[in-house]
C-alpha atoms as a PDB file:
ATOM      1  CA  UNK A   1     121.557  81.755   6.706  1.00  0.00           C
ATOM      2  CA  UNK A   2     120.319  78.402   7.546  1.00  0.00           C
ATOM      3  CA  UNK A   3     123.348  76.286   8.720  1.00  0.00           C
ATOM      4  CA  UNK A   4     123.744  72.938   6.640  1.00  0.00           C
ATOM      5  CA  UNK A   5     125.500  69.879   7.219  1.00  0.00           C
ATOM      6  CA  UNK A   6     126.420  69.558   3.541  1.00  0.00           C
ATOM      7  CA  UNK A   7     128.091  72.611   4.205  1.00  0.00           C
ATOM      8  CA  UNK A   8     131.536  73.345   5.610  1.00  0.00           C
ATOM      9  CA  UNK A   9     133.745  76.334   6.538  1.00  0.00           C
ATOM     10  CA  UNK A  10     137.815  75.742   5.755  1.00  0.00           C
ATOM     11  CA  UNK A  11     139.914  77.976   7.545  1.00  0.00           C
ATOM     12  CA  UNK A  12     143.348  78.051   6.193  1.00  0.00           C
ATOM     13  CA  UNK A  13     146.231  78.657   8.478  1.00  0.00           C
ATOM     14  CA  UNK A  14     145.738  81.871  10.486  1.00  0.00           C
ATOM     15  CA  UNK A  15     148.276  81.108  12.406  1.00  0.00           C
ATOM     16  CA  UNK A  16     151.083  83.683  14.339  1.00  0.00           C
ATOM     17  CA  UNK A  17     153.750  83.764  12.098  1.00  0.00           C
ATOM     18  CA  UNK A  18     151.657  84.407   8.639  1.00  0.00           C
ATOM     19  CA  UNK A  19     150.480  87.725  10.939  1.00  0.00           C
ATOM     20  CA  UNK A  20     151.909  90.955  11.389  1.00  0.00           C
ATOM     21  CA  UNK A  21     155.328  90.347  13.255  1.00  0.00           C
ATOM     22  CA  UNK A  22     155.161  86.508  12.108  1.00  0.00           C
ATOM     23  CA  UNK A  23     157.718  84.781  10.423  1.00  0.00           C
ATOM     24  CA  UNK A  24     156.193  84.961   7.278  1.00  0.00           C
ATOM     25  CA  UNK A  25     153.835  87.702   7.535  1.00  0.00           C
ATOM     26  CA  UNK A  26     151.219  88.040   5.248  1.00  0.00           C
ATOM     27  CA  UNK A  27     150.293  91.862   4.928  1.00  0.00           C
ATOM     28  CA  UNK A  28     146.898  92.029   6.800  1.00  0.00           C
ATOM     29  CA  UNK A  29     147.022  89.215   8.080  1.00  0.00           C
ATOM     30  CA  UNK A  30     145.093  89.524  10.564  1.00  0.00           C
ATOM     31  CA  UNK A  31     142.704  91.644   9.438  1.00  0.00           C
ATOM     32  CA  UNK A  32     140.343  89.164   8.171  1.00  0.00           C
ATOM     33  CA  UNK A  33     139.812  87.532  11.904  1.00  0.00           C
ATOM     34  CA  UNK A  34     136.856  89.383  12.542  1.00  0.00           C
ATOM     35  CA  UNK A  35     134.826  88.209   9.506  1.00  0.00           C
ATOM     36  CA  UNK A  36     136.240  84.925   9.670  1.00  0.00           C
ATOM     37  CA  UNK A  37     134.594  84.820  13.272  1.00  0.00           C
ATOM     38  CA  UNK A  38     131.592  86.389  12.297  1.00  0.00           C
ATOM     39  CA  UNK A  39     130.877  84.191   9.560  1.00  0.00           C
ATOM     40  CA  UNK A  40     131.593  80.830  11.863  1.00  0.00           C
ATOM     41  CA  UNK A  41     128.236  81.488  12.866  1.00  0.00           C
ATOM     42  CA  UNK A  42     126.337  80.750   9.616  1.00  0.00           C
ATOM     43  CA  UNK A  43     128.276  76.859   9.616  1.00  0.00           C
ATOM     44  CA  UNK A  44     127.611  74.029  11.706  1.00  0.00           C
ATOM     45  CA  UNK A  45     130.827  72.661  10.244  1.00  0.00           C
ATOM     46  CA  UNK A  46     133.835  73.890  10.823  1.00  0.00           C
ATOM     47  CA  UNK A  47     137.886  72.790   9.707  1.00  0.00           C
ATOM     48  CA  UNK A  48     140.955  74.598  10.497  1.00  0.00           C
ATOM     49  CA  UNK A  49     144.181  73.941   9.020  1.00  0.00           C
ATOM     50  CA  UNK A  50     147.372  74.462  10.964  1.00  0.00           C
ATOM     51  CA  UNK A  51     151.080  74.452   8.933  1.00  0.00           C
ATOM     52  CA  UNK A  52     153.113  72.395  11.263  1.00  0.00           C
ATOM     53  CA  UNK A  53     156.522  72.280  10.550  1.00  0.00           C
ATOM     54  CA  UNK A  54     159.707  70.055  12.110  1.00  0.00           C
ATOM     55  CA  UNK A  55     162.695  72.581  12.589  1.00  0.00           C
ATOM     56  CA  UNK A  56     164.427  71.354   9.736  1.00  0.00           C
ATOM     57  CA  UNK A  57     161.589  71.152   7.472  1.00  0.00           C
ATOM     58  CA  UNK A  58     163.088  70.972   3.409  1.00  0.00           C
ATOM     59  CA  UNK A  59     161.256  73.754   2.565  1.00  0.00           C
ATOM     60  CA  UNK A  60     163.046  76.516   4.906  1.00  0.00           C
ATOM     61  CA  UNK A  61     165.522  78.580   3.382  1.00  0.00           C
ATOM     62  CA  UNK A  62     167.967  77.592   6.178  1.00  0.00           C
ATOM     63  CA  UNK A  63     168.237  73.873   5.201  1.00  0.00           C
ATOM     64  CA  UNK A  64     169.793  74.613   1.989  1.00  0.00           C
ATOM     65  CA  UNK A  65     173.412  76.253   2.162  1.00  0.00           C
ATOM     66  CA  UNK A  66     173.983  79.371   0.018  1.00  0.00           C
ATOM     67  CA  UNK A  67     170.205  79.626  -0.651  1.00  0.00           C
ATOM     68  CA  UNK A  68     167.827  82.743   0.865  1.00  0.00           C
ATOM     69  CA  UNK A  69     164.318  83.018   1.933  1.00  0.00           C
ATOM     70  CA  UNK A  70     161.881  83.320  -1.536  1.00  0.00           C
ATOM     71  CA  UNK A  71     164.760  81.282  -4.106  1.00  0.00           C
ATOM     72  CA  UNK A  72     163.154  78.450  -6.231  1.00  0.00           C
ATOM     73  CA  UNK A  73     164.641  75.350  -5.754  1.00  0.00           C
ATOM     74  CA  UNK A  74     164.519  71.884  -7.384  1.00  0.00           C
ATOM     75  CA  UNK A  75     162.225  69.228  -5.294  1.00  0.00           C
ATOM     76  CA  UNK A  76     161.274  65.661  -6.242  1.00  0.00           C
ATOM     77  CA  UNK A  77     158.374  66.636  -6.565  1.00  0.00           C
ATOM     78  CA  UNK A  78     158.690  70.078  -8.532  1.00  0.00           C
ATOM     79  CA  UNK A  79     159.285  73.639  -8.525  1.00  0.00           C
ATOM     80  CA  UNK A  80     159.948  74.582  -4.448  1.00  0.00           C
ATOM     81  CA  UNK A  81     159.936  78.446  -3.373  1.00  0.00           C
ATOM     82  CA  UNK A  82     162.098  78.471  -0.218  1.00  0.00           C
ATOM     83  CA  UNK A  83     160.544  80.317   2.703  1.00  0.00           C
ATOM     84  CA  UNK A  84     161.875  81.731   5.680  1.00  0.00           C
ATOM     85  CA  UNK A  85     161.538  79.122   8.972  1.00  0.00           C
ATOM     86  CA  UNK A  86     157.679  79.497  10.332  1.00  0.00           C
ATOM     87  CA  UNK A  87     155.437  77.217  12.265  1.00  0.00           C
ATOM     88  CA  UNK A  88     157.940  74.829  14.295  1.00  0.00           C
ATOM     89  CA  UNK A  89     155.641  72.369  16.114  1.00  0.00           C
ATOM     90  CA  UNK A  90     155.072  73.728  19.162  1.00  0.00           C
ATOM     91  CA  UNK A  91     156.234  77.095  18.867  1.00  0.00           C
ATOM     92  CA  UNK A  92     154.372  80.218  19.716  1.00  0.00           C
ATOM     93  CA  UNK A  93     154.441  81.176  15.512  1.00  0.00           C
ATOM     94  CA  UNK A  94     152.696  77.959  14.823  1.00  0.00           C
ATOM     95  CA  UNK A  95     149.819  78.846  17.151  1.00  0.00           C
ATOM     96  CA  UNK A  96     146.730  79.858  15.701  1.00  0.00           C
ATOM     97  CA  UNK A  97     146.527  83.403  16.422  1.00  0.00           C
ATOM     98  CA  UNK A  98     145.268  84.656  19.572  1.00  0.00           C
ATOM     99  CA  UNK A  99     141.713  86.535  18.112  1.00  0.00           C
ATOM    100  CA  UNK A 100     140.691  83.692  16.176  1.00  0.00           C
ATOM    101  CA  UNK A 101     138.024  81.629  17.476  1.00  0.00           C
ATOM    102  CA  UNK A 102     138.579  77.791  17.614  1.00  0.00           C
ATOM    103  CA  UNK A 103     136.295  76.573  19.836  1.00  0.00           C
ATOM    104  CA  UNK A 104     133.752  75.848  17.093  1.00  0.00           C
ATOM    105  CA  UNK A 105     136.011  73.759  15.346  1.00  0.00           C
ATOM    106  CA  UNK A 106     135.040  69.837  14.607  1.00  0.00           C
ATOM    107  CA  UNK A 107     138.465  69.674  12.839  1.00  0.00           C
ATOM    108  CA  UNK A 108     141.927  71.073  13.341  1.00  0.00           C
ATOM    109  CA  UNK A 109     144.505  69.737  10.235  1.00  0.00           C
ATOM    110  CA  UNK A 110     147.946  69.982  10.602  1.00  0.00           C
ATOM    111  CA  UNK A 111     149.924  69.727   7.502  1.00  0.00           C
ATOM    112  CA  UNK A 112     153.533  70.342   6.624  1.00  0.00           C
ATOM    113  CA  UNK A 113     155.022  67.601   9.098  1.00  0.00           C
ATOM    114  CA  UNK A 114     156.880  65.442   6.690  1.00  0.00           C
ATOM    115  CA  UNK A 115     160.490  66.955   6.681  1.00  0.00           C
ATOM    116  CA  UNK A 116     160.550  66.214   3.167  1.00  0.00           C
ATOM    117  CA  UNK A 117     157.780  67.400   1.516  1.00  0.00           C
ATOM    118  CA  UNK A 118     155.896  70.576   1.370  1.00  0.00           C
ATOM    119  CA  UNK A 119     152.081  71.057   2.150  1.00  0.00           C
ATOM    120  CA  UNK A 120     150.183  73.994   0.559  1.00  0.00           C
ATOM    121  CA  UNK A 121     147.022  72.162   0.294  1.00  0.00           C
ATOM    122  CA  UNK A 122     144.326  70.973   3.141  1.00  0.00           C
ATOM    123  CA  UNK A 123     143.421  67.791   0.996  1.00  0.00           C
ATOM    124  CA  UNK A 124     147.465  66.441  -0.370  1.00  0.00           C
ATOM    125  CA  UNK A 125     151.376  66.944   0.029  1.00  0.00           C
ATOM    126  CA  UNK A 126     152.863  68.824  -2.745  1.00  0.00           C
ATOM    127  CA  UNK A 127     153.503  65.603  -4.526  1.00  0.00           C
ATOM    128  CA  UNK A 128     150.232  65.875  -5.101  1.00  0.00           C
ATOM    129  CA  UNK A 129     149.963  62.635  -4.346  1.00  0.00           C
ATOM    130  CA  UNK A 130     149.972  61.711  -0.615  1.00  0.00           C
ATOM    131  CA  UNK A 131     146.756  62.690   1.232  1.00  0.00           C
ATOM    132  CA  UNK A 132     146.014  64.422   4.297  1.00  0.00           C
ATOM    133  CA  UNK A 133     142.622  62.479   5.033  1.00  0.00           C
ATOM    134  CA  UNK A 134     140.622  65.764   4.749  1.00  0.00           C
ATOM    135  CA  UNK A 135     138.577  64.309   1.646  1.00  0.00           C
ATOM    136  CA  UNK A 136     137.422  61.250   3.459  1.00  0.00           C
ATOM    137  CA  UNK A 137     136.642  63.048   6.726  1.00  0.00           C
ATOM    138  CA  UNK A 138     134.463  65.599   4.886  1.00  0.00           C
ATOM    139  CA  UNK A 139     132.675  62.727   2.684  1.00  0.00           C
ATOM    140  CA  UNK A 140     131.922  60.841   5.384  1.00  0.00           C
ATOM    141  CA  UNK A 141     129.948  63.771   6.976  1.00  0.00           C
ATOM    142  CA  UNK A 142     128.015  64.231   4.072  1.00  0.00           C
ATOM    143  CA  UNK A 143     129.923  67.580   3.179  1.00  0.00           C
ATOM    144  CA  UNK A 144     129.632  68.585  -0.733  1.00  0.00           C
ATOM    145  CA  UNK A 145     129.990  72.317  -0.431  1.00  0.00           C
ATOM    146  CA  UNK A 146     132.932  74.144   0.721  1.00  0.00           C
ATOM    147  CA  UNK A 147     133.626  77.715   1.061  1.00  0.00           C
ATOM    148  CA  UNK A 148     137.444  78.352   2.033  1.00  0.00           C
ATOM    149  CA  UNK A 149     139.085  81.718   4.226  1.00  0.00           C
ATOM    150  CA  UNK A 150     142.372  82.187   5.367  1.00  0.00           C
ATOM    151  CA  UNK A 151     146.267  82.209   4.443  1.00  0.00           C
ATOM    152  CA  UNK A 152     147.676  83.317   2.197  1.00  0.00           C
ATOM    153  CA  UNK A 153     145.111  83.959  -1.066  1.00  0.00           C
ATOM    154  CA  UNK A 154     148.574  82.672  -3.410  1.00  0.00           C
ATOM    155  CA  UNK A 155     149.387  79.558  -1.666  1.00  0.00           C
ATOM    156  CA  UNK A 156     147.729  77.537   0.700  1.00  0.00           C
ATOM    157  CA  UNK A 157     144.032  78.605   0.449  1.00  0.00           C
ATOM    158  CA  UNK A 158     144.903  78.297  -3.696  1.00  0.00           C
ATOM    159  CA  UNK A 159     145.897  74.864  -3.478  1.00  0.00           C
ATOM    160  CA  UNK A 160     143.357  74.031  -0.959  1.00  0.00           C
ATOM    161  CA  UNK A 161     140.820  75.134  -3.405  1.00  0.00           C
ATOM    162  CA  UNK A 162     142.056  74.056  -6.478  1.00  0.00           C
ATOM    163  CA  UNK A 163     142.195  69.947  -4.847  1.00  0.00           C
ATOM    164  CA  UNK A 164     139.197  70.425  -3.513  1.00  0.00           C
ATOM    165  CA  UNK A 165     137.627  71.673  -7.208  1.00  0.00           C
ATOM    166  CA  UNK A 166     139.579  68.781  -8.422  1.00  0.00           C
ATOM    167  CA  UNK A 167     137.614  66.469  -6.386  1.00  0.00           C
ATOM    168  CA  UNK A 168     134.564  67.152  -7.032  1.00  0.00           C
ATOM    169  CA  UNK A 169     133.306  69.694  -4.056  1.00  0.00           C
ATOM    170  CA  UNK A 170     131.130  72.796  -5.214  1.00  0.00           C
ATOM    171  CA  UNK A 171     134.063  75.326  -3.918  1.00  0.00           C
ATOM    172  CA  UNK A 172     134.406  78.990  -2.933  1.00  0.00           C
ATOM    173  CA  UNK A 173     136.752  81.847  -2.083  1.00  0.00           C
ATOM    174  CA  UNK A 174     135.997  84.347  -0.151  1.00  0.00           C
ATOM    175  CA  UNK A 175     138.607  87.434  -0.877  1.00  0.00           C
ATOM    176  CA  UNK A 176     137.248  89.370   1.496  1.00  0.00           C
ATOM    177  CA  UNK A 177     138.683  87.190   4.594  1.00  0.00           C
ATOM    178  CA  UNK A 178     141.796  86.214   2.857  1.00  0.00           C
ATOM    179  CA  UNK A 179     145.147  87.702   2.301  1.00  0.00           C
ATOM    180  CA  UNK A 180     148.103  87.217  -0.153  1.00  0.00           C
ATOM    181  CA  UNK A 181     151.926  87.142   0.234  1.00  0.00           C
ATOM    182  CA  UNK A 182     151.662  88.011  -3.602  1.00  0.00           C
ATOM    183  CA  UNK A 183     155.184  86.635  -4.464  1.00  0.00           C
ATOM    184  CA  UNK A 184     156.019  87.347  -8.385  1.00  0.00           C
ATOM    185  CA  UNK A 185     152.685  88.031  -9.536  1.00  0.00           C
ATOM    186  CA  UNK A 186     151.269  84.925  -7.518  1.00  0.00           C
ATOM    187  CA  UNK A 187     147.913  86.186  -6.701  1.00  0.00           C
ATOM    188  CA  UNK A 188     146.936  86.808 -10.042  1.00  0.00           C
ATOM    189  CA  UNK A 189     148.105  83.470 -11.171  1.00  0.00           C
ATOM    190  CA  UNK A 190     146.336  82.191  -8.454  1.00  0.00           C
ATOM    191  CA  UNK A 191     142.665  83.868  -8.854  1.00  0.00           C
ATOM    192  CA  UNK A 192     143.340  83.155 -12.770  1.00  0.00           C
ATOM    193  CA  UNK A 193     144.220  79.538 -11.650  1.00  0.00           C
ATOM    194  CA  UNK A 194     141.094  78.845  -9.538  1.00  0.00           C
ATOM    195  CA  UNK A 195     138.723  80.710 -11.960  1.00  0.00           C
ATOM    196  CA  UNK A 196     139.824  77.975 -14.506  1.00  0.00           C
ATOM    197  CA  UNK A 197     138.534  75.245 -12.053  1.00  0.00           C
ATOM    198  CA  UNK A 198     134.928  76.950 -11.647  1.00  0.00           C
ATOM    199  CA  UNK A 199     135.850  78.275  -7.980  1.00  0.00           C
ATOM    200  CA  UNK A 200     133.873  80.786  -7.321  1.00  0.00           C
ATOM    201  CA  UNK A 201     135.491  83.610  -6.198  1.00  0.00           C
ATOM    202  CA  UNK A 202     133.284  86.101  -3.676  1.00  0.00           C
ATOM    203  CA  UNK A 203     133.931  89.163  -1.988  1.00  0.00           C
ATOM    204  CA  UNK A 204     136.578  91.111  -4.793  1.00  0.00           C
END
Protein backbone atom coordinates (compact mmCIF):
# COMPACT_ATOMS: atom_id res chain seq x y z
CA UNK A 1 0.00 0.00 0.00
CA UNK A 2 1.56 3.15 -1.05
CA UNK A 3 1.60 5.53 2.01
CA UNK A 4 -0.15 9.00 1.25
CA UNK A 5 -0.06 12.20 2.84
CA UNK A 6 -3.75 12.80 2.15
CA UNK A 7 -4.09 9.92 4.19
CA UNK A 8 -4.25 9.49 7.95
CA UNK A 9 -4.56 6.72 10.58
CA UNK A 10 -6.85 7.80 13.92
CA UNK A 11 -6.26 5.72 16.74
CA UNK A 12 -8.87 6.09 19.31
CA UNK A 13 -8.00 5.69 22.92
CA UNK A 14 -6.25 2.35 23.55
CA UNK A 15 -5.45 3.29 26.58
CA UNK A 16 -5.04 0.95 30.12
CA UNK A 17 -8.16 1.27 31.64
CA UNK A 18 -10.53 0.57 28.38
CA UNK A 19 -8.26 -2.97 28.51
CA UNK A 20 -8.71 -6.04 30.26
CA UNK A 21 -8.32 -5.15 34.08
CA UNK A 22 -8.96 -1.30 33.15
CA UNK A 23 -11.37 0.77 34.65
CA UNK A 24 -13.64 0.58 32.00
CA UNK A 25 -12.71 -2.41 30.18
CA UNK A 26 -13.77 -2.92 26.89
CA UNK A 27 -14.03 -6.80 26.23
CA UNK A 28 -10.98 -7.43 23.92
CA UNK A 29 -9.61 -4.68 24.32
CA UNK A 30 -6.60 -5.32 23.61
CA UNK A 31 -6.86 -7.64 21.14
CA UNK A 32 -6.85 -5.37 18.28
CA UNK A 33 -3.09 -3.99 19.19
CA UNK A 34 -1.48 -6.18 16.91
CA UNK A 35 -3.34 -5.09 13.73
CA UNK A 36 -3.46 -1.68 14.82
CA UNK A 37 0.49 -1.93 14.78
CA UNK A 38 0.67 -3.77 11.78
CA UNK A 39 -1.35 -1.54 9.84
CA UNK A 40 0.76 1.77 11.16
CA UNK A 41 2.96 0.70 8.56
CA UNK A 42 0.83 1.38 5.45
CA UNK A 43 0.40 5.46 6.90
CA UNK A 44 2.82 8.09 6.92
CA UNK A 45 0.32 9.87 9.14
CA UNK A 46 -0.47 8.95 12.21
CA UNK A 47 -3.01 10.54 15.36
CA UNK A 48 -3.68 9.05 18.61
CA UNK A 49 -6.26 10.12 20.89
CA UNK A 50 -5.81 9.86 24.63
CA UNK A 51 -9.15 10.38 27.18
CA UNK A 52 -7.66 12.53 29.81
CA UNK A 53 -9.66 13.05 32.61
CA UNK A 54 -9.32 15.53 35.96
CA UNK A 55 -10.31 13.33 39.08
CA UNK A 56 -13.49 14.87 39.39
CA UNK A 57 -14.40 14.87 35.87
CA UNK A 58 -18.69 15.41 35.57
CA UNK A 59 -18.97 12.49 33.78
CA UNK A 60 -17.80 9.83 36.59
CA UNK A 61 -20.37 8.13 38.38
CA UNK A 62 -18.71 9.24 41.67
CA UNK A 63 -19.38 13.01 41.21
CA UNK A 64 -23.00 12.60 41.38
CA UNK A 65 -24.43 11.36 44.88
CA UNK A 66 -26.89 8.43 44.77
CA UNK A 67 -26.01 7.80 41.08
CA UNK A 68 -23.95 4.37 39.79
CA UNK A 69 -21.60 3.66 37.05
CA UNK A 70 -23.81 3.26 33.45
CA UNK A 71 -27.13 5.72 34.85
CA UNK A 72 -28.17 8.46 32.30
CA UNK A 73 -28.06 11.68 33.60
CA UNK A 74 -29.19 15.19 32.54
CA UNK A 75 -26.13 17.47 31.10
CA UNK A 76 -26.29 20.95 29.56
CA UNK A 77 -25.51 19.68 26.87
CA UNK A 78 -27.74 16.40 26.63
CA UNK A 79 -28.29 12.93 27.46
CA UNK A 80 -24.92 11.87 29.80
CA UNK A 81 -24.28 7.98 30.54
CA UNK A 82 -22.27 8.03 33.79
CA UNK A 83 -19.15 5.89 33.72
CA UNK A 84 -17.09 4.49 36.26
CA UNK A 85 -13.72 6.88 37.08
CA UNK A 86 -10.97 6.02 34.15
CA UNK A 87 -8.10 7.95 32.72
CA UNK A 88 -7.04 10.49 35.63
CA UNK A 89 -4.25 12.59 34.08
CA UNK A 90 -1.36 11.03 34.92
CA UNK A 91 -2.39 7.83 36.13
CA UNK A 92 -1.15 4.49 35.03
CA UNK A 93 -5.10 3.75 33.46
CA UNK A 94 -4.74 6.78 31.33
CA UNK A 95 -1.54 5.48 29.73
CA UNK A 96 -1.72 4.20 26.41
CA UNK A 97 -1.29 0.63 26.81
CA UNK A 98 1.97 -0.91 27.05
CA UNK A 99 1.90 -3.09 23.37
CA UNK A 100 0.80 -0.29 21.42
CA UNK A 101 3.23 1.41 19.36
CA UNK A 102 3.48 5.27 19.61
CA UNK A 103 6.53 6.12 18.34
CA UNK A 104 5.11 6.70 14.85
CA UNK A 105 2.80 9.10 16.03
CA UNK A 106 2.86 12.93 14.53
CA UNK A 107 -0.11 13.55 16.91
CA UNK A 108 -1.16 12.51 20.37
CA UNK A 109 -4.91 14.27 21.35
CA UNK A 110 -5.98 14.39 24.65
CA UNK A 111 -9.57 15.01 25.16
CA UNK A 112 -11.88 14.84 28.14
CA UNK A 113 -9.97 17.60 30.28
CA UNK A 114 -12.72 20.06 30.81
CA UNK A 115 -14.31 18.96 34.21
CA UNK A 116 -17.47 19.87 32.78
CA UNK A 117 -17.97 18.47 29.68
CA UNK A 118 -17.63 15.12 28.16
CA UNK A 119 -15.44 14.18 25.05
CA UNK A 120 -16.39 11.14 22.91
CA UNK A 121 -15.20 12.62 19.78
CA UNK A 122 -11.42 13.37 18.39
CA UNK A 123 -12.73 16.53 16.44
CA UNK A 124 -15.48 18.38 19.45
CA UNK A 125 -16.72 18.29 23.21
CA UNK A 126 -20.02 16.72 23.59
CA UNK A 127 -21.61 20.08 23.18
CA UNK A 128 -20.85 19.48 20.00
CA UNK A 129 -19.77 22.63 19.80
CA UNK A 130 -16.28 23.37 21.25
CA UNK A 131 -13.40 21.95 19.16
CA UNK A 132 -10.46 20.00 19.87
CA UNK A 133 -8.26 21.52 16.93
CA UNK A 134 -8.01 18.06 15.26
CA UNK A 135 -9.89 19.43 12.02
CA UNK A 136 -7.50 22.25 11.46
CA UNK A 137 -4.37 20.22 12.23
CA UNK A 138 -5.40 17.54 9.70
CA UNK A 139 -6.43 20.30 6.94
CA UNK A 140 -3.50 21.96 7.21
CA UNK A 141 -1.52 18.76 6.30
CA UNK A 142 -3.44 18.23 3.39
CA UNK A 143 -5.31 15.16 5.03
CA UNK A 144 -8.85 14.32 3.25
CA UNK A 145 -9.05 10.64 4.00
CA UNK A 146 -9.34 9.09 7.30
CA UNK A 147 -9.63 5.61 8.35
CA UNK A 148 -10.33 5.34 12.27
CA UNK A 149 -9.28 2.08 14.93
CA UNK A 150 -9.60 1.91 18.42
CA UNK A 151 -12.01 2.36 21.59
CA UNK A 152 -14.72 1.53 22.05
CA UNK A 153 -16.72 0.77 18.44
CA UNK A 154 -20.13 2.54 20.53
CA UNK A 155 -18.59 5.63 21.73
CA UNK A 156 -15.59 7.34 21.02
CA UNK A 157 -14.43 5.89 17.64
CA UNK A 158 -18.53 6.49 16.72
CA UNK A 159 -18.43 10.00 17.44
CA UNK A 160 -15.04 10.43 16.09
CA UNK A 161 -16.35 9.17 12.87
CA UNK A 162 -19.55 10.53 12.65
CA UNK A 163 -17.76 14.54 13.12
CA UNK A 164 -15.38 13.67 10.97
CA UNK A 165 -18.23 12.44 8.14
CA UNK A 166 -19.87 15.59 9.19
CA UNK A 167 -17.02 17.57 8.04
CA UNK A 168 -16.44 16.59 5.06
CA UNK A 169 -13.45 13.78 5.33
CA UNK A 170 -13.91 10.52 3.13
CA UNK A 171 -14.13 8.27 6.53
CA UNK A 172 -13.69 4.62 7.54
CA UNK A 173 -14.11 2.00 10.25
CA UNK A 174 -12.27 -0.66 10.55
CA UNK A 175 -14.25 -3.40 12.88
CA UNK A 176 -11.71 -5.59 12.76
CA UNK A 177 -9.27 -3.42 15.16
CA UNK A 178 -12.02 -2.02 17.20
CA UNK A 179 -14.00 -3.11 20.14
CA UNK A 180 -17.38 -2.18 21.79
CA UNK A 181 -18.55 -1.71 25.42
CA UNK A 182 -22.02 -2.42 23.69
CA UNK A 183 -24.09 -0.62 26.43
CA UNK A 184 -28.07 -1.05 25.65
CA UNK A 185 -27.84 -2.04 22.20
CA UNK A 186 -25.16 0.80 21.49
CA UNK A 187 -23.18 -0.86 18.87
CA UNK A 188 -25.89 -1.43 16.67
CA UNK A 189 -27.09 2.07 17.00
CA UNK A 190 -23.79 3.01 16.40
CA UNK A 191 -22.83 0.97 13.03
CA UNK A 192 -26.61 1.94 11.99
CA UNK A 193 -25.62 5.57 12.96
CA UNK A 194 -22.38 5.82 10.92
CA UNK A 195 -23.81 3.82 7.92
CA UNK A 196 -26.33 6.78 7.67
CA UNK A 197 -23.33 9.23 7.27
CA UNK A 198 -21.67 7.12 4.30
CA UNK A 199 -18.81 5.73 6.74
CA UNK A 200 -17.64 2.99 5.41
CA UNK A 201 -17.51 0.31 7.57
CA UNK A 202 -14.55 -2.53 6.79
CA UNK A 203 -13.54 -5.58 8.31
CA UNK A 204 -17.34 -7.09 9.73
Amino acid sequence: MERSQHNALVIIDVQNDFCPGGALAVPGGDDIIARINMMQQSYSRIILTQDWHPADHSSFASSHPGKAAYDMVQMPYGDQVLWPDHCVQGSDGAAFHGALETDRADLILRKGSNRQIDSYSAFFENDHHTATGLEGYLRDKGVVSLLFVGLATDFCVRYSAVDAAKLGFDVSVDLSACRAIDLNGSLAEALDDMQAHDIHILGH
